[in-house]
Protein backbone atom coordinates (compact mmCIF):
# COMPACT_ATOMS: atom_id res chain seq x y z
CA UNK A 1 25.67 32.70 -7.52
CA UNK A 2 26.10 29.21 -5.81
CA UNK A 3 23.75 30.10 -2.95
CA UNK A 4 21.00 30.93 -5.67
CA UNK A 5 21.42 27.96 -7.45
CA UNK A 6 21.60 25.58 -4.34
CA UNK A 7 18.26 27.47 -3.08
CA UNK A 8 16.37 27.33 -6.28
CA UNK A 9 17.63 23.19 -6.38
CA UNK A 10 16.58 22.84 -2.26
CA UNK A 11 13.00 24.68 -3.67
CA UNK A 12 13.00 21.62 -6.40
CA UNK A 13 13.56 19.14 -4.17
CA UNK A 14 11.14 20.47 -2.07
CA UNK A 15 8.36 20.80 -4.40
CA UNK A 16 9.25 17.01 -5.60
CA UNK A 17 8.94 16.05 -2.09
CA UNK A 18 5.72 17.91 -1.08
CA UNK A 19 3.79 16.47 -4.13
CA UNK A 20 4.95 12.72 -3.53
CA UNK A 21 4.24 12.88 -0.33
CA UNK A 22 0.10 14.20 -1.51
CA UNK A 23 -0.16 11.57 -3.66
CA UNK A 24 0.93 8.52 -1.36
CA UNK A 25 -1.13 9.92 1.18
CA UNK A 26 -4.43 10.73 -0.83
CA UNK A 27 -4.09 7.15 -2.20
CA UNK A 28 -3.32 5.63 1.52
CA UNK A 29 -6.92 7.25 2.37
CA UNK A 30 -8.70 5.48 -0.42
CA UNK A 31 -10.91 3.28 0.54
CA UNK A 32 -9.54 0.31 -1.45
CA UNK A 33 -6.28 0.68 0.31
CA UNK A 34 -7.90 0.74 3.60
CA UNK A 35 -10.00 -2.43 3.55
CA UNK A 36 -6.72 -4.31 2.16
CA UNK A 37 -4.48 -3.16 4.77
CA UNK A 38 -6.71 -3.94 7.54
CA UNK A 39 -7.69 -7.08 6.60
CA UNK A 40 -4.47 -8.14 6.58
CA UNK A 41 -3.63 -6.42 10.36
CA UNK A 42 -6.58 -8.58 11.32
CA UNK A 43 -5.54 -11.78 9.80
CA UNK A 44 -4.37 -14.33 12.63
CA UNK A 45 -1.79 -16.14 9.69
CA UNK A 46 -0.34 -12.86 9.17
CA UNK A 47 -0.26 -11.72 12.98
CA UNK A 48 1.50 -15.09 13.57
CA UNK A 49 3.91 -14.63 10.71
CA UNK A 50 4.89 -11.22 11.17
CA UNK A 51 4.35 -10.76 14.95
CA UNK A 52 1.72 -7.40 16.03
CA UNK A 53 1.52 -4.57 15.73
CA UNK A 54 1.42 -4.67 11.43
CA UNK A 55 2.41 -1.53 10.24
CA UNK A 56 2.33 -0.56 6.33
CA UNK A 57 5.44 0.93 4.77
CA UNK A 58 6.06 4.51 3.86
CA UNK A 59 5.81 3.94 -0.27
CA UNK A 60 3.77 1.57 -2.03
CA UNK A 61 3.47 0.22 -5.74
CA UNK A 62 0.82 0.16 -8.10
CA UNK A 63 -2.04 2.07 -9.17
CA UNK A 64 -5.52 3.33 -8.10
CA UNK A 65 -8.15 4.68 -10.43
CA UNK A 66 -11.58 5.66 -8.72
CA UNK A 67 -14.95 7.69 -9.88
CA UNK A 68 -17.73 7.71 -7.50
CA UNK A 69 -19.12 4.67 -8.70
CA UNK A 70 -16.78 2.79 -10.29
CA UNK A 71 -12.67 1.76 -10.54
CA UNK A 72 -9.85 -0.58 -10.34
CA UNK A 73 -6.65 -0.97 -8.51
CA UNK A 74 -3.61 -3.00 -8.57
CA UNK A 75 -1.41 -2.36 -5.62
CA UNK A 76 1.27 -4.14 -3.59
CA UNK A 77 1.76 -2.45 0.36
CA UNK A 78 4.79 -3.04 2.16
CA UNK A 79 4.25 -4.17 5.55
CA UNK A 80 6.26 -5.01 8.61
CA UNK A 81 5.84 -6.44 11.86
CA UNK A 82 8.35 -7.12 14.82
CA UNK A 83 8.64 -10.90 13.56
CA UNK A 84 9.46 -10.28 9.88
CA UNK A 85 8.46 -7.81 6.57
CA UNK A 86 5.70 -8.68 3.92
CA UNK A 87 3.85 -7.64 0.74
CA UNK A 88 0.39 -7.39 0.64
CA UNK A 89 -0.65 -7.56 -2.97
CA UNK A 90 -4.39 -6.53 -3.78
CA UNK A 91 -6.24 -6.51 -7.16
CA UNK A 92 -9.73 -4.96 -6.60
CA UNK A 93 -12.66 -3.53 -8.92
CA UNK A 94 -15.33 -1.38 -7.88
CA UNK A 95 -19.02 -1.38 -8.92
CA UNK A 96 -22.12 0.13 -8.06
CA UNK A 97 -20.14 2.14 -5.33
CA UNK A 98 -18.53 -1.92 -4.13
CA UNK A 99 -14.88 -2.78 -3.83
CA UNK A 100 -14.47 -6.54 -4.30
CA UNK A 101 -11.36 -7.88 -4.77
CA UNK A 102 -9.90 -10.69 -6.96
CA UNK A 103 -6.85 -10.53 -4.89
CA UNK A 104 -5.90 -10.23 -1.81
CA UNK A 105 -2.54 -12.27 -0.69
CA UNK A 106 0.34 -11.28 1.38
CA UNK A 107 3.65 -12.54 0.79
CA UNK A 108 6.02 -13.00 4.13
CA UNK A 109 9.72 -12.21 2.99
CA UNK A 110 12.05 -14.90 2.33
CA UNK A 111 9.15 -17.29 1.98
CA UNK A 112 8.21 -18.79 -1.48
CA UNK A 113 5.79 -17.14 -4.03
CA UNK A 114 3.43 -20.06 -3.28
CA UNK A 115 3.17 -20.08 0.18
CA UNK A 116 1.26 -16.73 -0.14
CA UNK A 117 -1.12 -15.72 2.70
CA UNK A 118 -4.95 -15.78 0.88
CA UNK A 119 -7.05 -13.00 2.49
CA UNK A 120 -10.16 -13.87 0.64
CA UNK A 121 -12.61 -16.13 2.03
């Protein structure tokens, strides 16, 4: 009886597992994601800040919403470098099949809200 109960709780877990990881990684191939996370690895403030290579985190926060044409997002990414750890945070809409963002920043840890890296030219 404890053997069938421990299996059918290591299936759960499982399952739980398998369909977190699908949705982290179908929203780490959006598009939107992308863009933000390699504009940031590009970004010689951020390179000096957080020393190369910058790598994103496993999890992010935030949300995604896409149709062919159209959607918004509101996301923060977790990155990391061999210097120090950041945020990026992104707020982005999408028209006419265009991402433009109203947002892009990243925030080096243990630095103040307002000394925020601006992405956006």
């Amino acid at each position: 009886m404890p053997t069938g109960c421990l299996g059918a709780l290591g299936l759960l877990v499982g399952f739980v597992f398998l369909m977190i990881t699908l949705l982290f990684g179908a929203m780490k191939k959006s598009e939107v994601y992308r863009v933000a996370l390699e504009t940031a690895q590009a970004h010689a403030k951020v390179q000096a800040a957080l020393g190369t290579p910058v790598e994103d985190g496993l999890i992010f926060s935030g949300n995604i919403n896409v149709t062919p044409t159209s959607g918004d997002a509101d996301f923060a990414i977790p990155i990391k470098g061999p210097q120090a750890k950041g945020t990026i945070f992104a707020v982005a809409s999408k028209s006419a099949g265009k991402w433009t963002f109203s947002t892009l920043e990243v925030e080096v840890s243990g630095a103040a809200e307002t000394d925020r890296i601006t992405l956006l030219k």
